[in-house]
Protein backbone atom coordinates (compact mmCIF):
# COMPACT_ATOMS: atom_id res chain seq x y z
CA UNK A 1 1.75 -7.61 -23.89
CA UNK A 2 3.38 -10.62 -21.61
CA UNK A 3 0.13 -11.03 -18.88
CA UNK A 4 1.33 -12.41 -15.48
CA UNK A 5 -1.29 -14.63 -13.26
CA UNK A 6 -1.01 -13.68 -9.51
CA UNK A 7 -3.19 -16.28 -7.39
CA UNK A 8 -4.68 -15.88 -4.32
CA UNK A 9 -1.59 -18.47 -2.99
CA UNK A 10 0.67 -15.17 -4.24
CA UNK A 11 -1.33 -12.32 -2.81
CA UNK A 12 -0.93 -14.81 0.68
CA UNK A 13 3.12 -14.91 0.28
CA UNK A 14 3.08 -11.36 -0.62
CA UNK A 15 1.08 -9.87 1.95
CA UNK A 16 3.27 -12.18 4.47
CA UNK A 17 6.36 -10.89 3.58
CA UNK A 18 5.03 -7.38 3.36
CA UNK A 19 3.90 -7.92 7.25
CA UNK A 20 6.97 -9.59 8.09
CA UNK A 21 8.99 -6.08 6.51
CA UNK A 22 6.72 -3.95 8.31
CA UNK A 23 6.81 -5.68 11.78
CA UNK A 24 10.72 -6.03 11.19
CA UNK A 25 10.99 -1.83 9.97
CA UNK A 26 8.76 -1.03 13.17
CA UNK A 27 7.01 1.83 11.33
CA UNK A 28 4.97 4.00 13.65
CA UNK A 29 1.65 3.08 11.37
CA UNK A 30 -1.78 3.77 13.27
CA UNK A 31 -3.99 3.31 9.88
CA UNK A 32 -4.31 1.68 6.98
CA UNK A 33 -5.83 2.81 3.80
CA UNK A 34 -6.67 0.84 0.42
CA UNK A 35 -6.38 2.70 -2.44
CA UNK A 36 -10.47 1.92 -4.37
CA UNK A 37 -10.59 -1.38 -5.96
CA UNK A 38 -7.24 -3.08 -6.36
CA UNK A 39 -6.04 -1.98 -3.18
CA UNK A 40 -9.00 -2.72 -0.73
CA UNK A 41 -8.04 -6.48 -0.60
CA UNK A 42 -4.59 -6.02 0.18
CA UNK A 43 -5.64 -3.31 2.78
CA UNK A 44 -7.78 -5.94 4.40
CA UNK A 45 -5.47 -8.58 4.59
CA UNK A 46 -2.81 -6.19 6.05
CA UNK A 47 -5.25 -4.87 8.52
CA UNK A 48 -5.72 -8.12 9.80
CA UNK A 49 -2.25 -9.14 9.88
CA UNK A 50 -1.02 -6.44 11.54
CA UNK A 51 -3.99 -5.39 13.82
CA UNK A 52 -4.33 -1.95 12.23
CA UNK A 53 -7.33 -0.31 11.45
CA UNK A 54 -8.39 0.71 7.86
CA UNK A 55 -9.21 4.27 7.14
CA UNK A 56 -11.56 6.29 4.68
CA UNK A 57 -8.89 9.34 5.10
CA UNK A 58 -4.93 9.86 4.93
CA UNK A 59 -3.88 11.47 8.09
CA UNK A 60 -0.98 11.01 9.91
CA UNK A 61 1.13 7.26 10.27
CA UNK A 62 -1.23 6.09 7.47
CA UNK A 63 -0.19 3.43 5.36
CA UNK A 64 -1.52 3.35 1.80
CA UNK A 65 -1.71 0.42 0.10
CA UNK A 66 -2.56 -0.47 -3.70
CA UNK A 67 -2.16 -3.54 -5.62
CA UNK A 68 -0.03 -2.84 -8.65
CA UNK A 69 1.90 0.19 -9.23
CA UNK A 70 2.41 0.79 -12.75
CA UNK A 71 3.61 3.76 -15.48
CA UNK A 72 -0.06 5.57 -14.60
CA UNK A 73 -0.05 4.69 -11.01
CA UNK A 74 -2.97 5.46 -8.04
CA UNK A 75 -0.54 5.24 -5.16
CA UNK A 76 1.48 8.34 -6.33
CA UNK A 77 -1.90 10.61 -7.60
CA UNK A 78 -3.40 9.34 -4.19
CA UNK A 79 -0.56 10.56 -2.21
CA UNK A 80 -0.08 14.02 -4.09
CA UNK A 81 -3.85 14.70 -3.35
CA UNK A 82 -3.44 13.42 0.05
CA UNK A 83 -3.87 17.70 1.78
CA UNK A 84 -2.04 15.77 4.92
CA UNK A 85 0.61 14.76 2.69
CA UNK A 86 0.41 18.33 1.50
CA UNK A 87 1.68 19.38 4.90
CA UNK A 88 3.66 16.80 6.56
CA UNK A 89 5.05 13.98 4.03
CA UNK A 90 7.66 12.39 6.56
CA UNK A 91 5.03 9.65 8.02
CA UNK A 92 2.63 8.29 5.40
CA UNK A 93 4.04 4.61 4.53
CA UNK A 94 3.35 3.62 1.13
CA UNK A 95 2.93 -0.54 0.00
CA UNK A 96 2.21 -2.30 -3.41
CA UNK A 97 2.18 -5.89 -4.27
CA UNK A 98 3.58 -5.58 -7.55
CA UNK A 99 5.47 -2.92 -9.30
CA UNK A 100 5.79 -2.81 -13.02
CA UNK A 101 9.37 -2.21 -14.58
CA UNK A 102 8.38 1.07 -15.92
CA UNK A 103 6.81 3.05 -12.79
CA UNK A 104 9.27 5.35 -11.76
CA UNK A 105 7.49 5.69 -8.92
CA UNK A 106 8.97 3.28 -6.25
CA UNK A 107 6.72 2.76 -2.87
């Protein structure tokens, strides 16, 4: 298996450009939820770029955030639990830093 090393330099020109797509898309997003463990620290960093608060619960205009999406991805499962999802699925945002070549799941 071909490993990858992201540094934090990366994760810094990532979560730029991510802002920068967000602020240019002009999403209605009111919250901002990191997905336990790899996608706190993004969640953070986008809070604080974008002066949105993080939540403990998807509701409505959420934006949920995970690190890598891969073949057995959290984003999706965390979305399909999501009971506001459930009900309303046309305003949850969903953000990764990386996705692997064989998620067919495509946030």
């Amino acid at each position: 298996m071909r490993k990858k090393v992201i540094t934090w330099s990366d994760i810094d020109s990532l979560i730029s450009n991510i802002t920068l797509d967000i602020q240019r898309a002009d999403y209605q997003i009111n919250n901002i939820y990191g997905i336990s463990r790899g996608g706190l620290i993004p969640a953070v960093l986008l809070s604080h770029k974008l002066s949105i608060p993080l939540t403990n619960n998807v509701v409505e205009n959420t934006l949920i955030v995970d690190d890598i999406v891969n073949k057995n991805n959290l984003l999706e499962k965390t979305l399909n639990d999501s009971n506001y999802y459930l009900r309303h699925n046309d305003d949850i945002y969903t953000v990764s830093l990386i996705k692997r070549e064989k998620s067919l799941f495509d946030p």
